[in-house]
PDB file of N, CA and C in Angstrom:
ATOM      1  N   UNK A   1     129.171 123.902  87.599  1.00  0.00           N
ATOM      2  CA  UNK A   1     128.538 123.627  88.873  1.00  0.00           C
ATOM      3  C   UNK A   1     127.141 123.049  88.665  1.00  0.00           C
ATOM      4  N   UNK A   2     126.211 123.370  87.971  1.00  0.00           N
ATOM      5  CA  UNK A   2     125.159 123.226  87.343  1.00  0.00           C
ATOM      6  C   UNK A   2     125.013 121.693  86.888  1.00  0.00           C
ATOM      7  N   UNK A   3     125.635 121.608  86.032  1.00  0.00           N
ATOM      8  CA  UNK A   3     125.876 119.996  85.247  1.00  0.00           C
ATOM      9  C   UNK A   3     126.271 119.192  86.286  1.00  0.00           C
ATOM     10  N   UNK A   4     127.257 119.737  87.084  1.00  0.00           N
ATOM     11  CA  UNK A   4     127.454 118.349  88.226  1.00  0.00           C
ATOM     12  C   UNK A   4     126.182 118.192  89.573  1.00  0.00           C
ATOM     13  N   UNK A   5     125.458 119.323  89.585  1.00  0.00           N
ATOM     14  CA  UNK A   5     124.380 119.150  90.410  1.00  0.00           C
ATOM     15  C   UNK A   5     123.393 117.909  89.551  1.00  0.00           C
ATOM     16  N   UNK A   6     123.481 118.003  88.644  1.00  0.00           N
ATOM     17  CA  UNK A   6     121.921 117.646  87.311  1.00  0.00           C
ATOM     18  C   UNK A   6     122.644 116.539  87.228  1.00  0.00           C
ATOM     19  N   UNK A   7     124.288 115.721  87.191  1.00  0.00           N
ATOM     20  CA  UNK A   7     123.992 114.674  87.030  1.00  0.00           C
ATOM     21  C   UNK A   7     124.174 113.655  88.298  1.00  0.00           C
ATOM     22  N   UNK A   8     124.608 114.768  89.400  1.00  0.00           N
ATOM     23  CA  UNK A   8     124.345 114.186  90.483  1.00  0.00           C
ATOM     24  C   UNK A   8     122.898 113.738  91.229  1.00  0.00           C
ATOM     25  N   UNK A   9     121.958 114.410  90.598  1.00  0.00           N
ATOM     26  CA  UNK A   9     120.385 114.302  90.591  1.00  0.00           C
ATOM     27  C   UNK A   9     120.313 112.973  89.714  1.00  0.00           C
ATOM     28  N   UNK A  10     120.477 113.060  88.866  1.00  0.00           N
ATOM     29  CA  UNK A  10     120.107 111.780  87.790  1.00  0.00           C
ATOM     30  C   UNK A  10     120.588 110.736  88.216  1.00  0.00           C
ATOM     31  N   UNK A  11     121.945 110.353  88.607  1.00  0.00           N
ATOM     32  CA  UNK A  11     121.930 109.621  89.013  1.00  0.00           C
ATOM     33  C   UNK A  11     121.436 108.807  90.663  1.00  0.00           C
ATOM     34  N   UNK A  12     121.151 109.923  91.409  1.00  0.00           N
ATOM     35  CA  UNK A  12     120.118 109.672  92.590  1.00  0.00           C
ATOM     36  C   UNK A  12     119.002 108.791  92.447  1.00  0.00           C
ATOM     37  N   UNK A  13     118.507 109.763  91.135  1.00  0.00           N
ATOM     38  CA  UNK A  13     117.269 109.239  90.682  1.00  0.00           C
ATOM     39  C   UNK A  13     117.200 108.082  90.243  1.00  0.00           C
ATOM     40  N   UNK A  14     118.449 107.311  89.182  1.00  0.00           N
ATOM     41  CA  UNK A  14     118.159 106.178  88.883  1.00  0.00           C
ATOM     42  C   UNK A  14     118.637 105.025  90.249  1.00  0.00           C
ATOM     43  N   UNK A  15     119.433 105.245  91.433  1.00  0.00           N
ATOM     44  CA  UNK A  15     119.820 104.554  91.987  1.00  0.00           C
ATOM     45  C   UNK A  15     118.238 103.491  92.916  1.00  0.00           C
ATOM     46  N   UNK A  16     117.418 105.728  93.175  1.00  0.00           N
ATOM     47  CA  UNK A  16     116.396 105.162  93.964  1.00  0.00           C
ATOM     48  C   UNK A  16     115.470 104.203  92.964  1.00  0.00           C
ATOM     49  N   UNK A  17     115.132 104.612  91.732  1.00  0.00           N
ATOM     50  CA  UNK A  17     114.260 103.500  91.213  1.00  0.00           C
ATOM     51  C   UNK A  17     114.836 102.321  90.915  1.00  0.00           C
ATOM     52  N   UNK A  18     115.583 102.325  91.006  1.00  0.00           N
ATOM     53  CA  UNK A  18     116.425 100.612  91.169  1.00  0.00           C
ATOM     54  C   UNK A  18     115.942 100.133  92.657  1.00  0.00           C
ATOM     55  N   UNK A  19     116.391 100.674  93.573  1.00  0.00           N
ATOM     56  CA  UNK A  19     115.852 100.368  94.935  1.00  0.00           C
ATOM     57  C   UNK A  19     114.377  99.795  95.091  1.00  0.00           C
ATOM     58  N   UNK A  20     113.839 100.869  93.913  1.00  0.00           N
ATOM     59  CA  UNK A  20     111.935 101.281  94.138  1.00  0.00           C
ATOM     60  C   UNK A  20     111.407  99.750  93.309  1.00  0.00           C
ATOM     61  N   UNK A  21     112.271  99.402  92.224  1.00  0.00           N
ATOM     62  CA  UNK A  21     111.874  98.245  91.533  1.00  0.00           C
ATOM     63  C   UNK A  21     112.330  96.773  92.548  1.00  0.00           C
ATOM     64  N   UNK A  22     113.745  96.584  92.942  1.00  0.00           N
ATOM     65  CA  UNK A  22     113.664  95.995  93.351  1.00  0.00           C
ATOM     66  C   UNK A  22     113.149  95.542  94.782  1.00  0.00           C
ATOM     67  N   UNK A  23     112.548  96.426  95.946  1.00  0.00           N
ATOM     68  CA  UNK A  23     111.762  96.229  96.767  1.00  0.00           C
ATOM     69  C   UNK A  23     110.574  95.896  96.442  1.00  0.00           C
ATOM     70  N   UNK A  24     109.885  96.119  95.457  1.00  0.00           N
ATOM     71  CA  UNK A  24     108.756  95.597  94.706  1.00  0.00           C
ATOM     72  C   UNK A  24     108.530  94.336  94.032  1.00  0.00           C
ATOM     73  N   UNK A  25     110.077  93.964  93.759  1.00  0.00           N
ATOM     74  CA  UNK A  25     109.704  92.601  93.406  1.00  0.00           C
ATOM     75  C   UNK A  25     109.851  91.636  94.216  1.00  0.00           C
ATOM     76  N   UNK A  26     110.727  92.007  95.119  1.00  0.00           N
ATOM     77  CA  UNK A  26     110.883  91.272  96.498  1.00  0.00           C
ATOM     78  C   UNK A  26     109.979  91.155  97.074  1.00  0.00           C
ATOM     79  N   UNK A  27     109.132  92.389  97.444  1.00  0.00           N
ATOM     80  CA  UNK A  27     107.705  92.015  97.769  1.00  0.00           C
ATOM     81  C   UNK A  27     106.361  91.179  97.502  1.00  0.00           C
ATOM     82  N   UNK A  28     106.635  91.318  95.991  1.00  0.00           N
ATOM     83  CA  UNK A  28     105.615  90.510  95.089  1.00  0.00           C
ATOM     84  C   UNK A  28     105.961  88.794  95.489  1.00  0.00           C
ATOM     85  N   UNK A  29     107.276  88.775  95.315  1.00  0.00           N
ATOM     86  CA  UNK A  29     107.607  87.245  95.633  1.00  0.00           C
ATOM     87  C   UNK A  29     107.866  86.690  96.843  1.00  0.00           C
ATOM     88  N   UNK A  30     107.720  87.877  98.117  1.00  0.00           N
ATOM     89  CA  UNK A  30     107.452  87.435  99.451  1.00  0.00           C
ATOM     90  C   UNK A  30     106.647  86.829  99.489  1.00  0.00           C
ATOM     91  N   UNK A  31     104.983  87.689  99.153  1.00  0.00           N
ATOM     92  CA  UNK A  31     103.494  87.546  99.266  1.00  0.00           C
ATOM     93  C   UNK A  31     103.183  86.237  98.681  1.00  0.00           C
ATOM     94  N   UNK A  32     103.666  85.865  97.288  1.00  0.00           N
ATOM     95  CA  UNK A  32     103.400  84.389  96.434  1.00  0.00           C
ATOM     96  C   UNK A  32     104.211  83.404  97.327  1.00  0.00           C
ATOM     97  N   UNK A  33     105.315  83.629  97.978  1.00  0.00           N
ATOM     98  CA  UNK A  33     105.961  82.400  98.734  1.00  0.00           C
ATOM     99  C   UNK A  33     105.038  82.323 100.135  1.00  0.00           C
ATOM    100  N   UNK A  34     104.770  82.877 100.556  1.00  0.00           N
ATOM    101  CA  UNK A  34     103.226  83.317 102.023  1.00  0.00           C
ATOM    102  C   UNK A  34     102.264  82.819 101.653  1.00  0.00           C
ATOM    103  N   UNK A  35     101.125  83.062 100.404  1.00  0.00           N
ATOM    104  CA  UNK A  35     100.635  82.309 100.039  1.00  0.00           C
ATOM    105  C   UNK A  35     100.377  81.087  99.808  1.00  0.00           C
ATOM    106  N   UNK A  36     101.686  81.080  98.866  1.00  0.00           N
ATOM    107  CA  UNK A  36     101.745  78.834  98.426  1.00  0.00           C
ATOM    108  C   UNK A  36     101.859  78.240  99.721  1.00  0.00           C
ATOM    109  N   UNK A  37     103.225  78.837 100.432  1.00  0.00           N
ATOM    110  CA  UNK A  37     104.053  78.107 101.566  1.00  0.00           C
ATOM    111  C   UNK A  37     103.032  77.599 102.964  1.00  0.00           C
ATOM    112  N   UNK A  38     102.611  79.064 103.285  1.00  0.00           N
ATOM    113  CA  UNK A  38     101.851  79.612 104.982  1.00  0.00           C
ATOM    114  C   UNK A  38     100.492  78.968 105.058  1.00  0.00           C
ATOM    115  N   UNK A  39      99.644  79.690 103.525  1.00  0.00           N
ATOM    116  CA  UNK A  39      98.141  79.869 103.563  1.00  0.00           C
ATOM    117  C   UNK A  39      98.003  78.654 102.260  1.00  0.00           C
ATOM    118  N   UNK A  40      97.988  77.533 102.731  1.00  0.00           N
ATOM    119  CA  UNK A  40      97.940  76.393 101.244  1.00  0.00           C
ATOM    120  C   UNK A  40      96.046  76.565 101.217  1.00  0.00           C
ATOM    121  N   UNK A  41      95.563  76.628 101.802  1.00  0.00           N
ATOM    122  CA  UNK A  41      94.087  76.397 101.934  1.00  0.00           C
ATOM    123  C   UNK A  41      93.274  77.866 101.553  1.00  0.00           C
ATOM    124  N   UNK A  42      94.006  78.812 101.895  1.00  0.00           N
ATOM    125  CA  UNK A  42      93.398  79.620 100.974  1.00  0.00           C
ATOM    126  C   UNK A  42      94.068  80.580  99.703  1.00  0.00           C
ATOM    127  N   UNK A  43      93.244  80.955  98.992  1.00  0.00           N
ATOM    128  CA  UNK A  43      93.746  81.556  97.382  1.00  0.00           C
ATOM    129  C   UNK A  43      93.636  83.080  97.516  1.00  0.00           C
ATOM    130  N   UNK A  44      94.702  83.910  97.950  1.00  0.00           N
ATOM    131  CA  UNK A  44      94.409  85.099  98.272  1.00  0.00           C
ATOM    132  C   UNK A  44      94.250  85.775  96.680  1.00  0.00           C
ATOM    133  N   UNK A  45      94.412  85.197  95.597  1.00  0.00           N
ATOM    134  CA  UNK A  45      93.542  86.010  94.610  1.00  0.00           C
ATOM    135  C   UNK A  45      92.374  85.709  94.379  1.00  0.00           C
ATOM    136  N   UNK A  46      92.122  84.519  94.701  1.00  0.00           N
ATOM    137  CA  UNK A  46      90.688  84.173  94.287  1.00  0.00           C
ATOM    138  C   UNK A  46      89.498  85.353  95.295  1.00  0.00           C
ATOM    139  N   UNK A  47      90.198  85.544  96.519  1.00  0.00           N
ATOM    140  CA  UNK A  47      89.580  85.607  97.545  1.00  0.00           C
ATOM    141  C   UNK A  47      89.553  87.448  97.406  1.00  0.00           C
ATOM    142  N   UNK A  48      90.051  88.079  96.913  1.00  0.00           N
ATOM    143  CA  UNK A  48      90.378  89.307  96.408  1.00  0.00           C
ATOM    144  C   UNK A  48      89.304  89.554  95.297  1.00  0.00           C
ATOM    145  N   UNK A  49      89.388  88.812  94.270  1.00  0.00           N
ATOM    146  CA  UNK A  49      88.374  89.145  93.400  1.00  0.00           C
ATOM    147  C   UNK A  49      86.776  88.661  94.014  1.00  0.00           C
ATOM    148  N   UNK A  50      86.451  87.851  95.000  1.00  0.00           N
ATOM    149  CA  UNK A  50      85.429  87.982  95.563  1.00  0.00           C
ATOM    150  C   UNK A  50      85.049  89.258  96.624  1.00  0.00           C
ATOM    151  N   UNK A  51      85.997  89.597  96.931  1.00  0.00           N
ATOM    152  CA  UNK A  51      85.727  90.982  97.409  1.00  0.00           C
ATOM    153  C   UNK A  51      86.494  90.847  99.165  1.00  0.00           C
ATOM    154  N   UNK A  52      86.786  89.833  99.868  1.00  0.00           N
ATOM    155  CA  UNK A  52      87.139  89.765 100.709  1.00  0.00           C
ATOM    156  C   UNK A  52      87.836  90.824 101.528  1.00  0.00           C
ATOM    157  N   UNK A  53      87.570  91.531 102.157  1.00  0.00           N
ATOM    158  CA  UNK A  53      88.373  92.829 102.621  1.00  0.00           C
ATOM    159  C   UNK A  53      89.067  92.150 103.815  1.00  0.00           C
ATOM    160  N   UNK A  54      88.940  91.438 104.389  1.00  0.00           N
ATOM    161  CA  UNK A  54      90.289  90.545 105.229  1.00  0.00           C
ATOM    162  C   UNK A  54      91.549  90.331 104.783  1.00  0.00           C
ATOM    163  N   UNK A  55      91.408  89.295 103.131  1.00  0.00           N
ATOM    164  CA  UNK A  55      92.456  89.124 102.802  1.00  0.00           C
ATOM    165  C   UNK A  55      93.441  90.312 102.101  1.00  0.00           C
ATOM    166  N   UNK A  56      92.839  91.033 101.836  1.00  0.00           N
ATOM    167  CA  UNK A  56      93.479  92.412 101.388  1.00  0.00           C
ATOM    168  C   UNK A  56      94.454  92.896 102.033  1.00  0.00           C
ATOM    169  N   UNK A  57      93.208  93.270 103.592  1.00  0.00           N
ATOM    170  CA  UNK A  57      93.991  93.996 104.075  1.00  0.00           C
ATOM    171  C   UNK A  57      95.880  93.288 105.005  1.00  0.00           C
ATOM    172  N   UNK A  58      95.330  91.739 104.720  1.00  0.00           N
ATOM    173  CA  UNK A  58      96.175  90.929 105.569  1.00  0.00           C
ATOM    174  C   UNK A  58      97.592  90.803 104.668  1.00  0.00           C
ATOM    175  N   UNK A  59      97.066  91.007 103.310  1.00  0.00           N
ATOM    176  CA  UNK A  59      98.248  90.738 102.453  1.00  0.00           C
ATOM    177  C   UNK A  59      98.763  92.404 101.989  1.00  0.00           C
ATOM    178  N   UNK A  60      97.913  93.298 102.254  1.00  0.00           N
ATOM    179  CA  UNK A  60      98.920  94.735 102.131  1.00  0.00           C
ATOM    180  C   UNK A  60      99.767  94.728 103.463  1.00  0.00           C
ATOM    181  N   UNK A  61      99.238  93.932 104.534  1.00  0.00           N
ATOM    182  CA  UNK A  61      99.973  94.469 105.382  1.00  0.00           C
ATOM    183  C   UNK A  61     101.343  93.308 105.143  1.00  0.00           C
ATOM    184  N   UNK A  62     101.277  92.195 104.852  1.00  0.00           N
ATOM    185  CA  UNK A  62     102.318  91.516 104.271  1.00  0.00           C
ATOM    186  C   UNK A  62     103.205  92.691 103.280  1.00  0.00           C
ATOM    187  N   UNK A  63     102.634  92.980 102.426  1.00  0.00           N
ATOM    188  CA  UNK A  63     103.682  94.240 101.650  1.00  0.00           C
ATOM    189  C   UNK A  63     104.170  95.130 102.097  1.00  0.00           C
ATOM    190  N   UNK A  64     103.434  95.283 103.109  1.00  0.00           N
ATOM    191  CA  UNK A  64     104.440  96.958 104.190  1.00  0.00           C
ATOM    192  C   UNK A  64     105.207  96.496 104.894  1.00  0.00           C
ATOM    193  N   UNK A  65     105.340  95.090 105.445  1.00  0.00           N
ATOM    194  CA  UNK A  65     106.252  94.125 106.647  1.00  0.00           C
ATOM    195  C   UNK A  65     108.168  94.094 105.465  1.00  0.00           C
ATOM    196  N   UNK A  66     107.384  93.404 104.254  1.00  0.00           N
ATOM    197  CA  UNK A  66     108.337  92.869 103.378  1.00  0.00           C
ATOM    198  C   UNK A  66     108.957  94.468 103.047  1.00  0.00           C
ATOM    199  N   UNK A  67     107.952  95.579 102.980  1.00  0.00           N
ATOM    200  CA  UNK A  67     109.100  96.673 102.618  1.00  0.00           C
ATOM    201  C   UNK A  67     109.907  97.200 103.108  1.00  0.00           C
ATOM    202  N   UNK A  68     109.481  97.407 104.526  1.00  0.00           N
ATOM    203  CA  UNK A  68     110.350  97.740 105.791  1.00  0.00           C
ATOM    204  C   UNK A  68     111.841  97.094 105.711  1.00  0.00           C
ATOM    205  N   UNK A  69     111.364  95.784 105.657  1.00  0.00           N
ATOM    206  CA  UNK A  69     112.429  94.661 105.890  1.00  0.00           C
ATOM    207  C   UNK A  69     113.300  94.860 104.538  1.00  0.00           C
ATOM    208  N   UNK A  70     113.169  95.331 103.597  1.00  0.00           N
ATOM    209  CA  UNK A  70     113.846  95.950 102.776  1.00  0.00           C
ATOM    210  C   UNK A  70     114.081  96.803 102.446  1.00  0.00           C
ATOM    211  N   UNK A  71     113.732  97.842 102.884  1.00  0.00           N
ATOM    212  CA  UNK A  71     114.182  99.017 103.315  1.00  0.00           C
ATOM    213  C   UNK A  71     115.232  99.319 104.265  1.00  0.00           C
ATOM    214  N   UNK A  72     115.209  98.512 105.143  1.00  0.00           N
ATOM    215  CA  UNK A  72     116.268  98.372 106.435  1.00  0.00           C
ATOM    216  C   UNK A  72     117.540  97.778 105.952  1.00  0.00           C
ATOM    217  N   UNK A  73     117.390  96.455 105.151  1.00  0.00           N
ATOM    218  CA  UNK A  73     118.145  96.104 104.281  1.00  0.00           C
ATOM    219  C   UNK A  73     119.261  96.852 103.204  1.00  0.00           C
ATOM    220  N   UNK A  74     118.400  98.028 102.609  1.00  0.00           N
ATOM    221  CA  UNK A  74     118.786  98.548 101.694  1.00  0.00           C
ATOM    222  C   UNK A  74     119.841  99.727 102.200  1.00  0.00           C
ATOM    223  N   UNK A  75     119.355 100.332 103.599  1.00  0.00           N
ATOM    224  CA  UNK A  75     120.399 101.267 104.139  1.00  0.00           C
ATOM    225  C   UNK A  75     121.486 101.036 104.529  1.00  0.00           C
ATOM    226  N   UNK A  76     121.372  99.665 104.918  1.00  0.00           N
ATOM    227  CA  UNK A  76     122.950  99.124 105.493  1.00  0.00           C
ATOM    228  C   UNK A  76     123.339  98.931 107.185  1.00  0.00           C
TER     229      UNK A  76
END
C-alpha cells in the first residue's frame, strides 16, 4: 500500500514539473515574441537593467496573462 502511494506521489511530482517547465518556457517565448513583434521601439531588457519599474511591472504582468492561459490550457 505504501509503495503504491510513493510511486503514485512521484509520479505526480514529475508530471507537475513537466507542466511547471513547460509553462515557463511558453512564457519566456510569449514575452520575446511581445517584445520583437508588439513593442519594436522599445528593449524591455535594456529598459530593465536601467531600472524602469513600468516595464517590469508590464512584462510580469505579461507572464501571469501567458500563465493563466496555460494553465487553463493544461487542465483541459
Amino acid at each position: 500500500m505504501e509503495t503504491e502511494f510513493f510511486t503514485a506521489s512521484v509520479v505526480n511530482l514529475g508530471i507537475n514539473l513537466i507542466y511547471t517547465i513547460l509553462a515557463l518556457m511558453i512564457g519566456i517565448i510569449g514575452l520575446k515574441v511581445i517584445d520583437e513583434k508588439l513593442l519594436k521601439n522599445v528593449n524591455i531588457e535594456e529598459e530593465l537593467k536601467k531600472g524602469n519599474v513600468a516595464v517590469s511591472i508590464f512584462a510580469s504582468t505579461i507572464l501571469i496573462f501567458v500563465a493563466l492561459i496555460v494553465s487553463f490550457g493544461l487542465k483541459g
